[in-house]
PDB file of N, CA and C in Angstrom:
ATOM      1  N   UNK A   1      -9.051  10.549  25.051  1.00  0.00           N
ATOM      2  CA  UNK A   1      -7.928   9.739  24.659  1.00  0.00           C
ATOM      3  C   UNK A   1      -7.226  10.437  23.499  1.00  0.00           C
ATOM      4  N   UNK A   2      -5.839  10.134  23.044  1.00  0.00           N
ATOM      5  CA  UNK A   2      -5.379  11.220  22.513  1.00  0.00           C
ATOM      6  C   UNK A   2      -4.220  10.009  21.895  1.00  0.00           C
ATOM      7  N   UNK A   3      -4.013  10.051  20.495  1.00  0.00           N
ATOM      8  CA  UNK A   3      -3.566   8.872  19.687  1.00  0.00           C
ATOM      9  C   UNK A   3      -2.571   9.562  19.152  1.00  0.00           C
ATOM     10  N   UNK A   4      -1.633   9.361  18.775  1.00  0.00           N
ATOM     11  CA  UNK A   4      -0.118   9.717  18.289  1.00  0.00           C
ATOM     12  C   UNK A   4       0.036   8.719  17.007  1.00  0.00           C
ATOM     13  N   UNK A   5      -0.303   9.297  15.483  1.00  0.00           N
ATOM     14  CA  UNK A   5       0.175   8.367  14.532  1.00  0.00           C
ATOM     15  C   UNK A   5       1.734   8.746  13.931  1.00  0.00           C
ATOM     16  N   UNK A   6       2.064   7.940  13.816  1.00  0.00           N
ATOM     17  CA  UNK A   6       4.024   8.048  12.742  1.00  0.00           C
ATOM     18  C   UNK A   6       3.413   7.339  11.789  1.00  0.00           C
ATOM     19  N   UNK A   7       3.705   8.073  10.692  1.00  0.00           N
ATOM     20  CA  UNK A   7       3.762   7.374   9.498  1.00  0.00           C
ATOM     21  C   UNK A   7       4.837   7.764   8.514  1.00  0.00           C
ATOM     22  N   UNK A   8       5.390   6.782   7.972  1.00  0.00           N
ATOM     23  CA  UNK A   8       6.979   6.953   7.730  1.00  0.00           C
ATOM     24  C   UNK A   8       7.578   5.885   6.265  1.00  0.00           C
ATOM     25  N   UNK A   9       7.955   6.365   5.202  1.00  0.00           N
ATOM     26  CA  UNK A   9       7.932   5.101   4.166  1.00  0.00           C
ATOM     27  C   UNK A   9       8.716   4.089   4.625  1.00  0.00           C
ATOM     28  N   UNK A  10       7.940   3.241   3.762  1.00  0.00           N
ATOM     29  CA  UNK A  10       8.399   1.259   3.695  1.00  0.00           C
ATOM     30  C   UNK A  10       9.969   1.690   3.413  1.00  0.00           C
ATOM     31  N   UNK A  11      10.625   0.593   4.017  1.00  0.00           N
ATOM     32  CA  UNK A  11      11.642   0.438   3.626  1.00  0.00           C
ATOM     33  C   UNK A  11      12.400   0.310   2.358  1.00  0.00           C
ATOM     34  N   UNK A  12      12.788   0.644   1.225  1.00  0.00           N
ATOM     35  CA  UNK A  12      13.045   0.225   0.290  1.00  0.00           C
ATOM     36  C   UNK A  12      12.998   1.555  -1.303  1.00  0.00           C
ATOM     37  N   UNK A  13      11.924   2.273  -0.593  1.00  0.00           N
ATOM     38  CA  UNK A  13      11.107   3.684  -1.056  1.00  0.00           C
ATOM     39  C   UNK A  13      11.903   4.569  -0.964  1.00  0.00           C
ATOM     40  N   UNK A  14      12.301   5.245  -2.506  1.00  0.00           N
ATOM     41  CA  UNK A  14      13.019   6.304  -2.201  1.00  0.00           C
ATOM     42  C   UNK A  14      12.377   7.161  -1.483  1.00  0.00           C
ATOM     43  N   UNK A  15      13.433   8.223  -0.649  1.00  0.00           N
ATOM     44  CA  UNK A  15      12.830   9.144   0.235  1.00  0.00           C
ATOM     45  C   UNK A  15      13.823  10.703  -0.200  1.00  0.00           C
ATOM     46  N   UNK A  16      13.667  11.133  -1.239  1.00  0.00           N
ATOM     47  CA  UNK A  16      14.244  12.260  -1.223  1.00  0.00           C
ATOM     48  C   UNK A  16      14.234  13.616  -0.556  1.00  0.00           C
ATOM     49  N   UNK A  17      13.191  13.380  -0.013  1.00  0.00           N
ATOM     50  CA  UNK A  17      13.139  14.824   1.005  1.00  0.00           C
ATOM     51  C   UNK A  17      14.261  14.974   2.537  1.00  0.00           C
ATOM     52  N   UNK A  18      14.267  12.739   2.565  1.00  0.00           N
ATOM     53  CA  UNK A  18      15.307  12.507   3.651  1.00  0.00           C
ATOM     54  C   UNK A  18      16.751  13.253   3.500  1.00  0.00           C
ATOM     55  N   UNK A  19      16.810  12.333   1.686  1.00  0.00           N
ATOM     56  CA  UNK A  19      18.324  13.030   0.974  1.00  0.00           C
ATOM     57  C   UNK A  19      18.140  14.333   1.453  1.00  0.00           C
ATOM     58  N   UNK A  20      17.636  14.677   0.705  1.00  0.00           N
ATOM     59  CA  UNK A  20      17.947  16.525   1.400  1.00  0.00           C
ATOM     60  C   UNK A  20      18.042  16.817   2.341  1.00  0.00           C
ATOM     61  N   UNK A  21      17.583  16.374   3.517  1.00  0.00           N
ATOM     62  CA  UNK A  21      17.472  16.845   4.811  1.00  0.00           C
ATOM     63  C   UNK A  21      19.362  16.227   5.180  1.00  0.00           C
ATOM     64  N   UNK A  22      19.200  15.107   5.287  1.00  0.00           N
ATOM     65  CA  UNK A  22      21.040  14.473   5.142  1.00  0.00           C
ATOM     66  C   UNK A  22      22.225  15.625   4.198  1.00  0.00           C
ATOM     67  N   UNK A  23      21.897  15.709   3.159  1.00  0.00           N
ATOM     68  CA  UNK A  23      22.636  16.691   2.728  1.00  0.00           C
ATOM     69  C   UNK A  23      22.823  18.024   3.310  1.00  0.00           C
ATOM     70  N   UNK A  24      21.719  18.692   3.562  1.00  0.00           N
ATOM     71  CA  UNK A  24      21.912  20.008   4.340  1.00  0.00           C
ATOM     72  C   UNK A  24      22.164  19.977   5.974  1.00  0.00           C
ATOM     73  N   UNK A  25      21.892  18.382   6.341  1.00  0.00           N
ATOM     74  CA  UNK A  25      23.003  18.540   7.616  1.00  0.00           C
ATOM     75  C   UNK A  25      24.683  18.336   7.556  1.00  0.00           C
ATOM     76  N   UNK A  26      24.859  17.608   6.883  1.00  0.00           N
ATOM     77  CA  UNK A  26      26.259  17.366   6.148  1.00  0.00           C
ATOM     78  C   UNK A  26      27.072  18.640   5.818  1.00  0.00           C
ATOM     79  N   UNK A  27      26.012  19.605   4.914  1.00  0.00           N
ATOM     80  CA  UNK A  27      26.614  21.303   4.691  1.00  0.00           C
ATOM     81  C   UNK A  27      26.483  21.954   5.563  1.00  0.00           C
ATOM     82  N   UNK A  28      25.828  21.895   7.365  1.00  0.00           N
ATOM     83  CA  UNK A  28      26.057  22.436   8.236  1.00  0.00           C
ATOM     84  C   UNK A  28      27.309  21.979   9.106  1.00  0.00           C
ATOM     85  N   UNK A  29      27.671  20.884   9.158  1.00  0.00           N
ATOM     86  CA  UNK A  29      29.009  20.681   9.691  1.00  0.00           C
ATOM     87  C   UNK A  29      28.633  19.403  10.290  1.00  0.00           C
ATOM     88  N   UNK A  30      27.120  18.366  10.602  1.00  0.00           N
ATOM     89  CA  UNK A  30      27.058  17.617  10.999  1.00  0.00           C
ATOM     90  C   UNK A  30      27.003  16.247  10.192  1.00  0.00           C
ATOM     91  N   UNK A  31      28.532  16.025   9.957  1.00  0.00           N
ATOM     92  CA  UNK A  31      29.212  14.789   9.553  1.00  0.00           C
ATOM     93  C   UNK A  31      28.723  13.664   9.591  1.00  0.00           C
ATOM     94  N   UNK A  32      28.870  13.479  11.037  1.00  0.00           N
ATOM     95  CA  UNK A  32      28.473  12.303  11.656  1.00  0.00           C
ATOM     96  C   UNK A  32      26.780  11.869  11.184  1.00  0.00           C
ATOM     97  N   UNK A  33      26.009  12.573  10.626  1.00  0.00           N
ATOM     98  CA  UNK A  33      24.751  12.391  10.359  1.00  0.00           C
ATOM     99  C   UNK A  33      24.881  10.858   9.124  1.00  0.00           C
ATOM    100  N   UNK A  34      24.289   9.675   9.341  1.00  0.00           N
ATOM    101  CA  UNK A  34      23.912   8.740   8.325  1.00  0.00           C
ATOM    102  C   UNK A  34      22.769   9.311   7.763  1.00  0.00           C
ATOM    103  N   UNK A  35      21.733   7.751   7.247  1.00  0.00           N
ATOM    104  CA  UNK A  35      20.876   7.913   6.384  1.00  0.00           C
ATOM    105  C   UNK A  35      19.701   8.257   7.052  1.00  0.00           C
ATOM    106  N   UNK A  36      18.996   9.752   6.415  1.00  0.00           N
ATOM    107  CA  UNK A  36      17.864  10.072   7.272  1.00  0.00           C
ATOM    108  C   UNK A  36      16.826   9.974   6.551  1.00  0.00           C
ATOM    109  N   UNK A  37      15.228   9.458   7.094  1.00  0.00           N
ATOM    110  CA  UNK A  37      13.965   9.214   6.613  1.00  0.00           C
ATOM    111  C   UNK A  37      13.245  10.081   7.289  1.00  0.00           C
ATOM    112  N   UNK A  38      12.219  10.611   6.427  1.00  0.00           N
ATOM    113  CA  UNK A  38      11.408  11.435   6.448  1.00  0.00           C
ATOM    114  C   UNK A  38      10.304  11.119   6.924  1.00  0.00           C
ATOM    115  N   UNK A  39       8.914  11.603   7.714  1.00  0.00           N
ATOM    116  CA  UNK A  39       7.745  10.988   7.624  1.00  0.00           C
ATOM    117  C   UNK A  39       7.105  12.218   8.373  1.00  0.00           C
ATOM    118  N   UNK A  40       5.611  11.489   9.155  1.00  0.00           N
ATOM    119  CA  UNK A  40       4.310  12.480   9.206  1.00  0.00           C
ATOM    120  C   UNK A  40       4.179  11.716  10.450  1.00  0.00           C
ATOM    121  N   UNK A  41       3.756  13.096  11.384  1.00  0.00           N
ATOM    122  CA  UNK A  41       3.427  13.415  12.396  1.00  0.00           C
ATOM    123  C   UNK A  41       1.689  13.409  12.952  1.00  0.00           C
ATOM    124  N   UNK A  42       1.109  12.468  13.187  1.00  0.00           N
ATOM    125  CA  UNK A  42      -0.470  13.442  13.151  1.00  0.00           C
ATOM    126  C   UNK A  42      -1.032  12.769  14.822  1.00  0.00           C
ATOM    127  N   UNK A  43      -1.306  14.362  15.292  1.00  0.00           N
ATOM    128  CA  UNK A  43      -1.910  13.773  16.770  1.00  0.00           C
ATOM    129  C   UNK A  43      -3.419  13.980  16.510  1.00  0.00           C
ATOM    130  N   UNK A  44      -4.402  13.375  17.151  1.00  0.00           N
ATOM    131  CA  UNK A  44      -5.294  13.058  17.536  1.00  0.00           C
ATOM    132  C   UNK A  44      -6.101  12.864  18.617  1.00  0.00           C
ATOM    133  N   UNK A  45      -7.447  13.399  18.745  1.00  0.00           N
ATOM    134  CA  UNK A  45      -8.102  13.757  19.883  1.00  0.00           C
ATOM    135  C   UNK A  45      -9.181  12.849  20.100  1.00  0.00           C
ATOM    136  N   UNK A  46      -9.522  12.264  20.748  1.00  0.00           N
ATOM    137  CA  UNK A  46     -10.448  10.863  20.598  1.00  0.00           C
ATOM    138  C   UNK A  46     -11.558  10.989  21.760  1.00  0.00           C
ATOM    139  N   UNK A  47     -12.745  11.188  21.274  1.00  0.00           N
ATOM    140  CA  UNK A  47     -13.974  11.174  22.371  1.00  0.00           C
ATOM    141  C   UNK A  47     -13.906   9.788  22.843  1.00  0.00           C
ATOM    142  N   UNK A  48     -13.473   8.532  22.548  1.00  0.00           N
ATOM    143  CA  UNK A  48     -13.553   7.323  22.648  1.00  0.00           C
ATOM    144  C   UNK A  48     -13.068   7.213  24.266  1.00  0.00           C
ATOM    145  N   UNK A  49     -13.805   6.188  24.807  1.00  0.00           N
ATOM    146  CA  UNK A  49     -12.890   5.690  26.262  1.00  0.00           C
ATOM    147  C   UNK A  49     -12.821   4.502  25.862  1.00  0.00           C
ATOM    148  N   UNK A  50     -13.215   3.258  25.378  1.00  0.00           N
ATOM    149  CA  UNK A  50     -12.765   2.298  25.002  1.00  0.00           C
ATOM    150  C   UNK A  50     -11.384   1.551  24.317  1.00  0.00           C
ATOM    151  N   UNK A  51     -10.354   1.529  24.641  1.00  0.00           N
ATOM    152  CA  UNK A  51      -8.850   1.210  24.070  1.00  0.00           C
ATOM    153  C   UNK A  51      -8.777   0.711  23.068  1.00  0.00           C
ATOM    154  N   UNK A  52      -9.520  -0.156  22.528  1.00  0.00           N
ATOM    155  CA  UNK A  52      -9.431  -1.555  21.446  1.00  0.00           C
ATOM    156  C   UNK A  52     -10.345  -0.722  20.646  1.00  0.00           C
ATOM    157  N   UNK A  53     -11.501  -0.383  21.042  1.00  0.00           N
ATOM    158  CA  UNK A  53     -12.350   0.221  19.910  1.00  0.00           C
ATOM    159  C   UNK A  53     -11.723   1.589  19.358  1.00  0.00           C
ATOM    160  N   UNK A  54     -10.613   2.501  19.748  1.00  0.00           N
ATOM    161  CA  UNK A  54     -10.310   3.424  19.444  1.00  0.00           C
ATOM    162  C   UNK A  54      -8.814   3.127  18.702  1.00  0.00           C
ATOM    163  N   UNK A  55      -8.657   2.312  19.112  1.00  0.00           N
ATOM    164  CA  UNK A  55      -7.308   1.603  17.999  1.00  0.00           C
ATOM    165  C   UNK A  55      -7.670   1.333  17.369  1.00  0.00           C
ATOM    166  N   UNK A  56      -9.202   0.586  16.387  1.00  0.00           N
ATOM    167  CA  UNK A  56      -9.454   0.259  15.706  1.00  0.00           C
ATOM    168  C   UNK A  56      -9.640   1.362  14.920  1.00  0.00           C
ATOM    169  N   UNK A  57      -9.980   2.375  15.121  1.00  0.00           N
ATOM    170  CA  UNK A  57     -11.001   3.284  14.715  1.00  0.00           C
ATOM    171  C   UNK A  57      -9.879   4.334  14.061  1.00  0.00           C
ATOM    172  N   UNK A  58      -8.638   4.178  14.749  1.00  0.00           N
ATOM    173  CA  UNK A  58      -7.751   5.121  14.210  1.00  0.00           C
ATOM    174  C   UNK A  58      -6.535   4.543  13.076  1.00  0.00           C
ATOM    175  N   UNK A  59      -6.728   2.875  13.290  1.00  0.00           N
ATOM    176  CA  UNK A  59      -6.070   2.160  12.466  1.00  0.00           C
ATOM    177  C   UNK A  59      -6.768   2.433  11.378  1.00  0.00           C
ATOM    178  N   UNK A  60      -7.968   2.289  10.909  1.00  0.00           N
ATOM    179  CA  UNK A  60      -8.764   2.735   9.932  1.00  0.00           C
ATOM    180  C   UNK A  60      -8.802   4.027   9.149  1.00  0.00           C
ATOM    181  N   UNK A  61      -8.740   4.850  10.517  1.00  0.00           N
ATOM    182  CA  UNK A  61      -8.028   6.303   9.782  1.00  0.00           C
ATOM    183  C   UNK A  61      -6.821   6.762   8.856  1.00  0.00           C
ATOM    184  N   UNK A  62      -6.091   5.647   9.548  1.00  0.00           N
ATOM    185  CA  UNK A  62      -4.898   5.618   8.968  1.00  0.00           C
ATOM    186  C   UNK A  62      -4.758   4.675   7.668  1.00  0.00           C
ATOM    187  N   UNK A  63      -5.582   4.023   7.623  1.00  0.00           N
ATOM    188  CA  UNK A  63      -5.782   3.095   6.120  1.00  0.00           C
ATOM    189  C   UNK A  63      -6.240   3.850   4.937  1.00  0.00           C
ATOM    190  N   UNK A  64      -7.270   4.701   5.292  1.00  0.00           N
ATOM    191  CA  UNK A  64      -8.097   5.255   4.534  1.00  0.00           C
ATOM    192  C   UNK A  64      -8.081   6.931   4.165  1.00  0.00           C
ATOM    193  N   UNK A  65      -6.890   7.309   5.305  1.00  0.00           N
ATOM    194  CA  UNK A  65      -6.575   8.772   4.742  1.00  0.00           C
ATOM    195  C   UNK A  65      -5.018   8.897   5.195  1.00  0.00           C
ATOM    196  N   UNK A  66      -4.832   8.611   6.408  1.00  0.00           N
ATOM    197  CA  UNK A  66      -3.602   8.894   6.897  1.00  0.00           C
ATOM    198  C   UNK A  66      -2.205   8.465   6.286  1.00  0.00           C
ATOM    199  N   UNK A  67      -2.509   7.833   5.695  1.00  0.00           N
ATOM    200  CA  UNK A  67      -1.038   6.480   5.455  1.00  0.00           C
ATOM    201  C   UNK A  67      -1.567   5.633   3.449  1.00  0.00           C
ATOM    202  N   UNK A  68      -0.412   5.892   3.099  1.00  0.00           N
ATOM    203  CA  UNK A  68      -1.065   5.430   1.668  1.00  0.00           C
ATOM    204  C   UNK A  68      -0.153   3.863   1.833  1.00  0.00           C
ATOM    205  N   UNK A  69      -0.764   3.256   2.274  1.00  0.00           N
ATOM    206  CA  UNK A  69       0.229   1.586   2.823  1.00  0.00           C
ATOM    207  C   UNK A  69       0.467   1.096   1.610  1.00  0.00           C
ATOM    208  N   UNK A  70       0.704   1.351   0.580  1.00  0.00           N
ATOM    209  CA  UNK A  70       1.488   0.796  -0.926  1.00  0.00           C
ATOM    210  C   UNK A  70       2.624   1.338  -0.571  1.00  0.00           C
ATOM    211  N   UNK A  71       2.725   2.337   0.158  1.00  0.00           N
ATOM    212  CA  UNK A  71       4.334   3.061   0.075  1.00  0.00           C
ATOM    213  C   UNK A  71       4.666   3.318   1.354  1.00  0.00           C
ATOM    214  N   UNK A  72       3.886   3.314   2.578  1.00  0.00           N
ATOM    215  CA  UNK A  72       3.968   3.764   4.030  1.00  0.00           C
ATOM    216  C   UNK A  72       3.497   3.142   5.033  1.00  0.00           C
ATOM    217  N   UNK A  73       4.567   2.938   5.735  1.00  0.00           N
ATOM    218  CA  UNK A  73       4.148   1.959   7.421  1.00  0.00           C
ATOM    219  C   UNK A  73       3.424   3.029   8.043  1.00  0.00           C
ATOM    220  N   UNK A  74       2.928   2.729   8.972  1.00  0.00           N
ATOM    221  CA  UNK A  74       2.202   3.444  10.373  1.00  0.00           C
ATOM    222  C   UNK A  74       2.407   2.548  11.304  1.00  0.00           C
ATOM    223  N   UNK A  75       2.605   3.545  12.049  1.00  0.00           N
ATOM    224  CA  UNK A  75       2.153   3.117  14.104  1.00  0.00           C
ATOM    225  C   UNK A  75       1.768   3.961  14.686  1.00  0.00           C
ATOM    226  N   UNK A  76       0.789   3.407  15.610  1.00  0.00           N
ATOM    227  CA  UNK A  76      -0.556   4.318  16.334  1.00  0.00           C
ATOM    228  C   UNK A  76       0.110   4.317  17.957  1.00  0.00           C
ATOM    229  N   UNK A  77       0.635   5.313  18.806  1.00  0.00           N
ATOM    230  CA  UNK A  77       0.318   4.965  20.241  1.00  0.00           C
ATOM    231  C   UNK A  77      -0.747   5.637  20.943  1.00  0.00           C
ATOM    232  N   UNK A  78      -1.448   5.122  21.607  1.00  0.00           N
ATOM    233  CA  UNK A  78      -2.771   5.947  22.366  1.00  0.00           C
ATOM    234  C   UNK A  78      -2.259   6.333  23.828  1.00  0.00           C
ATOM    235  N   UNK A  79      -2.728   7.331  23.711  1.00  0.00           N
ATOM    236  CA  UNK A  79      -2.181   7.878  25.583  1.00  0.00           C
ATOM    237  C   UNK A  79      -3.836   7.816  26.652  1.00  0.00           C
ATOM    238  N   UNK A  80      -4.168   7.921  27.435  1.00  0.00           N
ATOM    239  CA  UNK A  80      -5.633   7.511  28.193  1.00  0.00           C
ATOM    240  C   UNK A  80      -5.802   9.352  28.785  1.00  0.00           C
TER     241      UNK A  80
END
């Protein structure tokens, strides 16, 4: 099983790396670009066959290393 986390700041949290990324599309010519947010990518390889027990297991991951949830949402999708 193979888990796909996004983790991406709370709403409200400055995100300056976004600013920058918005700004240097803006100085490439893409105008049309609004407000962009930044975040983290992390895939995952799961010996687990159980669905519920491996969501659990990676929600946890994500509590405890992946995601600092004072400042950052997560969402987990699992593929089979």
């Amino acid at each position: 099983m193979k888990a796909k986390v996004y983790v991406t700041l709370k709403i409200g949290v400055l995100d300056p790396q976004g600013k920058a990324v918005q700004h240097a599309l803006h100085a490439l010519g893409f105008e049309g670009v609004g407000d962009v947010r930044q975040g983290k990518f992390v895939e995952i390889e799961l010996d687990e066959t159980d669905r519920a027990q491996a969501e659990r297991a990676v929600d946890e991951m994500c509590r405890q290393l992946l995601a600092n949830t004072v400042i950052e949402d997560y969402s987990i999708d699992l593929e089979d």
